[in-house]
Protein backbone atom coordinates (compact mmCIF):
# COMPACT_ATOMS: atom_id res chain seq x y z
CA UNK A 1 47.04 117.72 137.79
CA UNK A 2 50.25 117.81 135.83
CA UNK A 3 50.47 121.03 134.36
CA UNK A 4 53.24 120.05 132.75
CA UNK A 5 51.84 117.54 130.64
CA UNK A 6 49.20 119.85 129.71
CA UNK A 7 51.38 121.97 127.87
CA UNK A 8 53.59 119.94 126.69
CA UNK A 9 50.54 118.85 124.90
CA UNK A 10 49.20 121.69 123.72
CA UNK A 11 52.20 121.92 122.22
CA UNK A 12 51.74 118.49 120.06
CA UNK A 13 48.08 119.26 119.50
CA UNK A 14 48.96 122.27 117.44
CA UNK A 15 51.56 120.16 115.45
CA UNK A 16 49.87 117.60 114.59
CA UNK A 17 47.37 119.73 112.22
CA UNK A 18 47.32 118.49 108.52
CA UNK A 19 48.94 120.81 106.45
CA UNK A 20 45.24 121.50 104.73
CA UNK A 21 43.35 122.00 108.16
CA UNK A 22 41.22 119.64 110.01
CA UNK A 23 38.57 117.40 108.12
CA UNK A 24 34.82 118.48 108.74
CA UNK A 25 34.02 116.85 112.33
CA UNK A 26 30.98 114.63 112.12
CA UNK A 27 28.10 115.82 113.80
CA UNK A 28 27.33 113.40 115.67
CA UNK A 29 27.52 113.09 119.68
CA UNK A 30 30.41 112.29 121.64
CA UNK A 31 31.48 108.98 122.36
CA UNK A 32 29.95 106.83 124.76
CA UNK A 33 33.71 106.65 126.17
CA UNK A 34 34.72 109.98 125.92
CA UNK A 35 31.22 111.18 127.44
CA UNK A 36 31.88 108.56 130.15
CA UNK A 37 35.65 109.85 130.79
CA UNK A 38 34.58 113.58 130.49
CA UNK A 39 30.86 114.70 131.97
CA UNK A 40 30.15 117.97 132.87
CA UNK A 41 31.13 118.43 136.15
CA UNK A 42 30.10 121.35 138.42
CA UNK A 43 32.88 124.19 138.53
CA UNK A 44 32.58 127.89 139.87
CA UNK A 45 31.97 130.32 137.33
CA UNK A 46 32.35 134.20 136.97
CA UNK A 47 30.48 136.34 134.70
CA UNK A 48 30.62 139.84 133.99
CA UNK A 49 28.71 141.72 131.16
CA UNK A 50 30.34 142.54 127.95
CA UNK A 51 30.20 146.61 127.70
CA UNK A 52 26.51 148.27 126.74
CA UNK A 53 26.10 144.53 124.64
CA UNK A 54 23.91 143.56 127.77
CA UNK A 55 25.84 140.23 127.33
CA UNK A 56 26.52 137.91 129.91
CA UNK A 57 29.77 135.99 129.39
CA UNK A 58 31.85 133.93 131.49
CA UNK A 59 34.93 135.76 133.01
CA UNK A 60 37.64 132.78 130.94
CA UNK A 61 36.16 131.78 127.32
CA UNK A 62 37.19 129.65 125.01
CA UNK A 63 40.19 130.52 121.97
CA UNK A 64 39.78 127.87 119.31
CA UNK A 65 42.31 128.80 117.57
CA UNK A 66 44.94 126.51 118.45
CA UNK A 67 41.43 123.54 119.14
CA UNK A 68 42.10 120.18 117.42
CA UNK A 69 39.55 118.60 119.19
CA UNK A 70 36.12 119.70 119.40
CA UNK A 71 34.79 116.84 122.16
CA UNK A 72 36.92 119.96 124.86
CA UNK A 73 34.77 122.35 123.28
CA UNK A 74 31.69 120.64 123.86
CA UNK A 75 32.39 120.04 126.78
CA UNK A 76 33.61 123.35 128.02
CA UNK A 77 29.69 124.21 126.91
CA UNK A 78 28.14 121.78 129.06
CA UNK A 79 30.19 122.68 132.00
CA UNK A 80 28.59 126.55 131.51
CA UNK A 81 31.44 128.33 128.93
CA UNK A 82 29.85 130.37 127.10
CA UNK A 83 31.82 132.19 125.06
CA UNK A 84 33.91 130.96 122.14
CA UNK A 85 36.20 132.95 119.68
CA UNK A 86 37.41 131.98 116.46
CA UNK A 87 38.22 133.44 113.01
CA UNK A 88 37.92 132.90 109.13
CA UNK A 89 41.88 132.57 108.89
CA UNK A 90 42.17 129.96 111.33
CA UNK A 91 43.62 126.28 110.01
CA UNK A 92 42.00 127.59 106.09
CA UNK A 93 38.66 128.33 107.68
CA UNK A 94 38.76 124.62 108.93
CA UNK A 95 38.33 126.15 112.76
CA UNK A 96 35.42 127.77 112.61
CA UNK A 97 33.93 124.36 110.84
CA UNK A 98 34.86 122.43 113.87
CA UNK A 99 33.28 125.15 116.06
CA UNK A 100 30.54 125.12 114.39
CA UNK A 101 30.14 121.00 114.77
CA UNK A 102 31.39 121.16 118.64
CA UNK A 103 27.95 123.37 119.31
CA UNK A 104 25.61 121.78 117.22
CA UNK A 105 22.70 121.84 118.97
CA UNK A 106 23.95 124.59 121.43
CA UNK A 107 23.68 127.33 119.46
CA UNK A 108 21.41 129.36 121.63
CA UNK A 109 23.38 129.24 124.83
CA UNK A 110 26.35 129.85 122.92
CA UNK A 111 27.91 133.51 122.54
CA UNK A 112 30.21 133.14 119.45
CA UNK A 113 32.48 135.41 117.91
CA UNK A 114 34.79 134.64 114.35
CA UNK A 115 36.70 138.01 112.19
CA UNK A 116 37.80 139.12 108.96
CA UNK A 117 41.34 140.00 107.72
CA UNK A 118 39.59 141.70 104.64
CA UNK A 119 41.31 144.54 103.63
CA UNK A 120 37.50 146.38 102.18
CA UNK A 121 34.09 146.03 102.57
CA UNK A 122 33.95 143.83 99.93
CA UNK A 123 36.08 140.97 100.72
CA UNK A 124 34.97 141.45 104.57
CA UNK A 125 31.25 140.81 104.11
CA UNK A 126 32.22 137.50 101.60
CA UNK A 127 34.50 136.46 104.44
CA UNK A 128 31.55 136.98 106.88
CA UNK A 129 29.29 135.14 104.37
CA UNK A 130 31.62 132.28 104.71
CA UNK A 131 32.02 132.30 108.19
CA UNK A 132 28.50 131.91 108.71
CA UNK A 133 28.38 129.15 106.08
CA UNK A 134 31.16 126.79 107.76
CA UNK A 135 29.59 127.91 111.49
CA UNK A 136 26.15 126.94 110.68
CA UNK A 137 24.19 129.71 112.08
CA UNK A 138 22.65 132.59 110.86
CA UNK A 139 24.19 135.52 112.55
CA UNK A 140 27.27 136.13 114.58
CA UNK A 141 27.53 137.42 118.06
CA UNK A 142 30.77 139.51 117.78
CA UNK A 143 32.28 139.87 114.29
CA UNK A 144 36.17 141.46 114.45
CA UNK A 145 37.52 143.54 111.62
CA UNK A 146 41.14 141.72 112.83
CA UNK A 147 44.19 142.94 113.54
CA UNK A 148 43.80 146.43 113.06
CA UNK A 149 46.62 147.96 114.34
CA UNK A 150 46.64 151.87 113.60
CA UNK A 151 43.42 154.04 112.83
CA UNK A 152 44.26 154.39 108.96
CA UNK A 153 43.27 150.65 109.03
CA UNK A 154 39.81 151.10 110.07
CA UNK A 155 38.59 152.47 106.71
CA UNK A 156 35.07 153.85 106.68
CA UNK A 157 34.45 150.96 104.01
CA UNK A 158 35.10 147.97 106.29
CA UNK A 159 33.10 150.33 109.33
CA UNK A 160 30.17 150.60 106.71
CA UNK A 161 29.94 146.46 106.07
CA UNK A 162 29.83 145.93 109.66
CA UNK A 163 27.20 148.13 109.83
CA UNK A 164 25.72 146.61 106.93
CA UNK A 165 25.77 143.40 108.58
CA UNK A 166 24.66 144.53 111.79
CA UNK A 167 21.24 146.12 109.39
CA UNK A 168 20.68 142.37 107.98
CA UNK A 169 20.91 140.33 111.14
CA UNK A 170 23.88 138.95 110.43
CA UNK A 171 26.30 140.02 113.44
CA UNK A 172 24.56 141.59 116.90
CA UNK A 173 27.76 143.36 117.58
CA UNK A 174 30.86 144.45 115.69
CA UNK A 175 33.84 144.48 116.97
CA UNK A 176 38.02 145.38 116.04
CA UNK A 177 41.11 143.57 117.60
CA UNK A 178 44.28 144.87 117.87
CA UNK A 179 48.03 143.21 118.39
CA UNK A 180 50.37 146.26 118.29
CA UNK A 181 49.81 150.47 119.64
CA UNK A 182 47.31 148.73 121.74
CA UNK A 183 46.66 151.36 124.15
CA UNK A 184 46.40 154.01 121.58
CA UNK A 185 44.10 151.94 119.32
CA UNK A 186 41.51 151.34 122.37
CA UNK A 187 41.59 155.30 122.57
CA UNK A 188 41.12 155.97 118.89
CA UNK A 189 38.01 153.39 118.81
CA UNK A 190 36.08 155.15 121.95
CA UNK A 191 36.71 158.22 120.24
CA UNK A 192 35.68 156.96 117.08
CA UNK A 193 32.35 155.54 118.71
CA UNK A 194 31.73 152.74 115.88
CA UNK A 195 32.62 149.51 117.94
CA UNK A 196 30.87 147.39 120.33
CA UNK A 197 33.75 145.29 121.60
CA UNK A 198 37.48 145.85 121.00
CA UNK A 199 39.72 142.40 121.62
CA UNK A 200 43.43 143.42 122.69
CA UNK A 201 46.11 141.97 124.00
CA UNK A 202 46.76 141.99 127.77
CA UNK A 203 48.99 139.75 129.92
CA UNK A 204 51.55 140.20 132.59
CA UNK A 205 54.08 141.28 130.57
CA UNK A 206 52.73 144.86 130.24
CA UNK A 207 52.61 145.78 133.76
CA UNK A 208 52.88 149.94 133.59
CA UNK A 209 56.24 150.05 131.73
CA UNK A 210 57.98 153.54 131.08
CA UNK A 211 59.55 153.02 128.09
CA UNK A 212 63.29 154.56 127.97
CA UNK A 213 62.89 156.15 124.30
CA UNK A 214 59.68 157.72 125.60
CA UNK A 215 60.25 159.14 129.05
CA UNK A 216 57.07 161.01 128.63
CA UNK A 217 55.29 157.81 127.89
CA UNK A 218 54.00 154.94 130.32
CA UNK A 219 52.43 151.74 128.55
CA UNK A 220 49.48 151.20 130.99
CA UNK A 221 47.28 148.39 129.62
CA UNK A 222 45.33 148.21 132.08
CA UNK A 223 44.59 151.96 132.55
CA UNK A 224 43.71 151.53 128.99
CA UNK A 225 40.98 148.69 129.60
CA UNK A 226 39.86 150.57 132.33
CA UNK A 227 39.24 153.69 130.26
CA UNK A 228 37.30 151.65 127.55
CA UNK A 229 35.44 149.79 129.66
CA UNK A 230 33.84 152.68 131.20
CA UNK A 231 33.07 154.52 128.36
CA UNK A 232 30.68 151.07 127.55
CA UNK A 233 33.31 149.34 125.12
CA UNK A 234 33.04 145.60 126.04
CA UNK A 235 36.90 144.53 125.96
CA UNK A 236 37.96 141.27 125.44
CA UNK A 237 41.39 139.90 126.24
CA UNK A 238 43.49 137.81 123.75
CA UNK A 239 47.06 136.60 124.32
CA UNK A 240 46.80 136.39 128.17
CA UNK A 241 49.65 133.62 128.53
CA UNK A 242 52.30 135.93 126.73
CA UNK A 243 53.40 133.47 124.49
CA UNK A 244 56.06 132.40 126.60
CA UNK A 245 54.05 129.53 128.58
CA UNK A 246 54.88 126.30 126.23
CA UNK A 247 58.12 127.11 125.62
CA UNK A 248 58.64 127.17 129.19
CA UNK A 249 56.54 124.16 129.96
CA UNK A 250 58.30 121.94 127.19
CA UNK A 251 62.11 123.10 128.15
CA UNK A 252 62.52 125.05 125.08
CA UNK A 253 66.68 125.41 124.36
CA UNK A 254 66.16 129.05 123.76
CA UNK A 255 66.11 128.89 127.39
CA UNK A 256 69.63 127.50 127.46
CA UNK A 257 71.60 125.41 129.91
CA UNK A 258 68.78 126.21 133.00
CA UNK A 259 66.00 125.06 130.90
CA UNK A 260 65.42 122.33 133.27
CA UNK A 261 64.93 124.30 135.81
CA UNK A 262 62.43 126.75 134.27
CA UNK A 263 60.44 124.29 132.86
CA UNK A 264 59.92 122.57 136.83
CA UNK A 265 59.59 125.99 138.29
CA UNK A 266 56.66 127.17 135.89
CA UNK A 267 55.35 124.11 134.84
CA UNK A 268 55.20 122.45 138.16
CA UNK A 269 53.87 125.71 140.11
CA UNK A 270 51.21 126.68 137.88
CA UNK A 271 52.71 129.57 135.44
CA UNK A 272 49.98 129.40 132.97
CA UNK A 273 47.38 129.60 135.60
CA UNK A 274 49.02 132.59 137.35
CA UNK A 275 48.90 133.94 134.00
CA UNK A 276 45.45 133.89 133.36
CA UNK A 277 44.14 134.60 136.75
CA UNK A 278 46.92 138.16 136.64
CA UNK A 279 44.58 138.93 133.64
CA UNK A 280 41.46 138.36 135.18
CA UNK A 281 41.70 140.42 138.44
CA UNK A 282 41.62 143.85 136.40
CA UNK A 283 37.29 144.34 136.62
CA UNK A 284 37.10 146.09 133.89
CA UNK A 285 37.84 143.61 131.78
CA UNK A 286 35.12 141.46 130.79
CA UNK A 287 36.44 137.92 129.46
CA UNK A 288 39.70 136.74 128.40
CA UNK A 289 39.70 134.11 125.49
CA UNK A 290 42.48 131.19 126.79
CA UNK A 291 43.46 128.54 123.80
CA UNK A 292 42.73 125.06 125.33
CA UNK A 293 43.32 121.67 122.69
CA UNK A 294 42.86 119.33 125.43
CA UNK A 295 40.72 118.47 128.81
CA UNK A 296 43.62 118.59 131.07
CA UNK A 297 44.28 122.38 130.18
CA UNK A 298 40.39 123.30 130.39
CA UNK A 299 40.06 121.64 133.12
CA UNK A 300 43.52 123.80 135.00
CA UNK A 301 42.18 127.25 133.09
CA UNK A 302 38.67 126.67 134.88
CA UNK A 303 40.28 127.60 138.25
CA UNK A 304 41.19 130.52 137.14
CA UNK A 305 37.76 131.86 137.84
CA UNK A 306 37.10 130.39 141.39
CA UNK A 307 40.52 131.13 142.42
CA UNK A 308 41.90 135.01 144.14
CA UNK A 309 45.38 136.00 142.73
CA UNK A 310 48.20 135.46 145.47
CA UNK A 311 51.57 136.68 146.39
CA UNK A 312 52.59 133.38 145.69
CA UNK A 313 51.15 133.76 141.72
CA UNK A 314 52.79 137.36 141.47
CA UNK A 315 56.32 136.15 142.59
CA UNK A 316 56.38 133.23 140.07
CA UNK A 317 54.92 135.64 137.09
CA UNK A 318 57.74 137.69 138.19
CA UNK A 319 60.63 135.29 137.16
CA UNK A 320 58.57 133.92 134.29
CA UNK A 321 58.87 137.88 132.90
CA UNK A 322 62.64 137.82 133.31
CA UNK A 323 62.96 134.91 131.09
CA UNK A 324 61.07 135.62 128.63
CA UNK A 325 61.80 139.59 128.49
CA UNK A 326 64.71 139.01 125.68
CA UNK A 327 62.26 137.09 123.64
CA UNK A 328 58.56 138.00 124.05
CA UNK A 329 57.68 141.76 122.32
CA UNK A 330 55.25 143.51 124.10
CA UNK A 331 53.68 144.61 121.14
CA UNK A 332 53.78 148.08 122.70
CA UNK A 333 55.01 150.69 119.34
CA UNK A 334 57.84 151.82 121.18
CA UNK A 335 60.51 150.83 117.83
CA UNK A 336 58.10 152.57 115.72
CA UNK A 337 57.13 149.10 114.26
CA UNK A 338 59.61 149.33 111.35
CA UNK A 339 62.97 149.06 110.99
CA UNK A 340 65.63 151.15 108.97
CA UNK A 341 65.20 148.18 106.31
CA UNK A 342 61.79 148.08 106.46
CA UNK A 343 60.70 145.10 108.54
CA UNK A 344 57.87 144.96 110.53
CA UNK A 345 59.31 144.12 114.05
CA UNK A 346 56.41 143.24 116.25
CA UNK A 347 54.73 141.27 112.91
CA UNK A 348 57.63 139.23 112.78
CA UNK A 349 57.90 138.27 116.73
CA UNK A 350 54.11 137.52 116.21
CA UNK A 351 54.71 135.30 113.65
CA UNK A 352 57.94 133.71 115.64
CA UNK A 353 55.39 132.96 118.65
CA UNK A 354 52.57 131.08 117.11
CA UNK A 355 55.70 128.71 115.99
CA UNK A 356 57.33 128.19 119.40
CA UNK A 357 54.28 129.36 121.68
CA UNK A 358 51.65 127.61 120.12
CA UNK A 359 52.48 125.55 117.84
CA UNK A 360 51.30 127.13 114.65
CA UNK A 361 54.02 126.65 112.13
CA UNK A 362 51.26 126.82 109.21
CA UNK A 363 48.94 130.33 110.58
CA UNK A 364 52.73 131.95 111.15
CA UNK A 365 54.11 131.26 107.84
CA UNK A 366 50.84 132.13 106.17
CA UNK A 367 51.08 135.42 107.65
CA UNK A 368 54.31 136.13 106.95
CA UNK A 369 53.53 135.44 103.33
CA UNK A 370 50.98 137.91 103.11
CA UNK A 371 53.92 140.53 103.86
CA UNK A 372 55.28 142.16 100.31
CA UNK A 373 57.54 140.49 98.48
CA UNK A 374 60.68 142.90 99.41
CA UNK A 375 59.77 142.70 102.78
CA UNK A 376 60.33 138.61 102.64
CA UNK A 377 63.40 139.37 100.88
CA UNK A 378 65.09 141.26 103.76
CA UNK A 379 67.59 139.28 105.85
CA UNK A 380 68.89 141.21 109.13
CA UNK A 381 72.00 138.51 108.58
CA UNK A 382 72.75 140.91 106.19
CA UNK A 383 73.20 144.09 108.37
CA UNK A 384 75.82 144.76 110.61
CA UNK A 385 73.56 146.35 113.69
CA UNK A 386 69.90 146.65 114.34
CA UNK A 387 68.23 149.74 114.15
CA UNK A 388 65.97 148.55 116.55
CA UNK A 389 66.37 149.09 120.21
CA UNK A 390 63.85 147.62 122.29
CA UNK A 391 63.01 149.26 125.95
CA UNK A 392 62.08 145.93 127.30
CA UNK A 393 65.31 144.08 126.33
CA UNK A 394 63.94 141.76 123.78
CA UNK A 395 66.43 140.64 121.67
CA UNK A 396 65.31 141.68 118.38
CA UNK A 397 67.85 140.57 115.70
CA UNK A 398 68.32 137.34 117.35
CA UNK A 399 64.22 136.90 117.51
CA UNK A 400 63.25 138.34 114.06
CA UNK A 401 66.64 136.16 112.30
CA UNK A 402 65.16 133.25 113.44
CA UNK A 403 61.93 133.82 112.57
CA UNK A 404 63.80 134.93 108.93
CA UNK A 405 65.33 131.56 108.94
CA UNK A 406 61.93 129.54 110.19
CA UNK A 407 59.44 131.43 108.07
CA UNK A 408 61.37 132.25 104.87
């Protein structure tokens, strides 16, 4: 299998989105050629059971967010996925349409999950309305308040529509995910009691880090799973590639005048693979959700579950940290999330890695639009030093200009 290839086009998949989303797939059956080309073949899967939910999911499920072509998701059903995550701000709500036409018919072997960036109750449960509209079910497995990042966020209103929502059959289980303070959030949310499944991300690149402006302070994601998991939260990994993986795969020149020989080393030797399978040997985690736009990479990410973790994968996740430790942030709160000027540092690297790690030009700059206006207006070409000191080395002024220059 060229792994290579795979991401280089997962790259071009993610591109080649209309500006105005996908078009509503048909719903009709694959093609005769396509079924012929892809059947469902017989892989080894893992399941584990998603906290006190009782569900049964497949260890690796399926991210549609970057998904541009819904015959992979089909067809990672038939071959026994079970689980597929997606959202109401994905391509305009145009992702969860094509989800909704990839499973037609499938619907009750299908475990799905879609979230809400509504800031109340209100605009959450008309999100969720929506959602089930473009879907084309009744009621969602899992539904995410989404990207809550700090316990202020989780109002009591937005708590109260997922409980509403859970009263009229329209969600089984409700859920919160989390980008930034993860470890801290997955505390606050046992504590709090309210939520059946948190989604966080977890990858490779937060491996029990002591961070240098907190000596008192270790980052332990996985500690932090652990302790979730067995207080019955189901946890659900996001981010498990570390959105360094196609910028490595593709030769990116932020990689500079060795990019050739990253892009063999990782691409070549199975880096994304590593990845996933790093992820998937903590127990207490119960699925990780792994974007996939073609059959190649669905068909590589599969292995993941039949395949142990090696010295061999831990050596080559260890270079593929050193180069992308000046770029990728760890999401970890260590800068306090803000700088002196007011710009949200870990946002803004987000942002900067659905461009160059996925491919997502239109989700990134959608998000940063939704930032105030005097936030958008701040340009760290304008300051002399960065207030910002990262523990991990990421280069923060260099990362957040670009994604200034990119984005604004």
């Amino acid at each position: 299998m060229n792994s290579e290839s795979s991401r280089r086009n997962f790259l071009a998949a993610g591109l080649a989105l209309p500006a105005a989303g996908l078009a509503k797939p048909a719903a009709t059956p694959l093609p005769a050629q396509a079924s012929a080309q892809k059947a469902p073949e017989k892989v080894k899967l893992t399941y584990r059971t998603l906290g006190k939910t009782g569900m049964k999911v497949t260890s690796l499920s399926f991210g549609c967010m970057t998904a541009s072509d819904p015959t992979v998701i089909t067809r990672a059903a038939d071959m026994g996925i079970i689980h597929f995550d997606t959202s109401r701000g994905y391509q305009s709500g145009n992702n969860e349409r094509m989800l909704g036409g990839a499973l037609k018919g499938k619907r009750k072997q299908a475990i799905i999950s879609s979230k809400t960036d509504g800031k109340t109750g209100k605009e959450a449960l008309a999100d969720l309305d929506t959602s089930l509209k473009e879907l084309g079910t009744d009621y969602l497995d899992i539904w995410y308040l989404h990207d809550k990042n700090t316990p202020a966020e989780v109002t009591d209103d937005l708590l109260e529509a997922q409980r509403s929502a859970k009263k009229a059959g329209k969600t089984r289980f409700a859920g919160v995910s989390t980008h930034y303070n993860m470890d801290k959030m997955l505390a606050y949310l046992v504590k709090l009691g309210q939520t059946d499944v948190v989604l966080t991300t977890y990858n490779f690149a937060m491996r029990n880090v002591a961070l240098d402006n907190e000596p008192a302070r270790i980052v332990d994601m996985t500690a932090a799973i652990q302790t979730a998991r067995k207080a019955g939260m189901g946890v659900v990994a996001m981010k498990t590639l570390a959105g360094g993986l196609s910028r490595v795969s593709r030769g990116d020149r932020l990689y500079g005048a060795s990019q050739n020989a990253v892009k063999k080393t990782f691409s070549s030797e199975g880096g994304p693979l590593a990845a996933i399978k790093w992820a998937l040997k903590n127990q207490s985690l119960d699925t990780a959700i792994v974007c996939m736009t073609d059959h190649e990479q669905l068909d590589e990410n599969l292995r993941a579950m039949a395949e142990p973790y090696t010295q061999k994968d831990e050596q080559l996740l260890n270079q593929l940290q050193a180069y992308i430790s000046p770029m990728y942030c760890r999401m970890c709160g260590a800068c306090g999330g803000v700088c002196d000027k007011g710009v949200p540092v870990p946002d803004m690297l987000r942002f900067l890695t659905y461009v160059e790690g996925y491919g997502q030009f239109g989700l990134a700059r959608e998000r940063f639009l939704e930032l105030p206006e005097h936030v958008r207006a701040i340009r760290c070409s304008d300051c002399g030093s960065c207030s910002v000191d990262c523990p991990h080395g990421v280069h923060v002024r260099e990362r957040v200009l670009r994604a200034q220059e990119m984005l604004a």
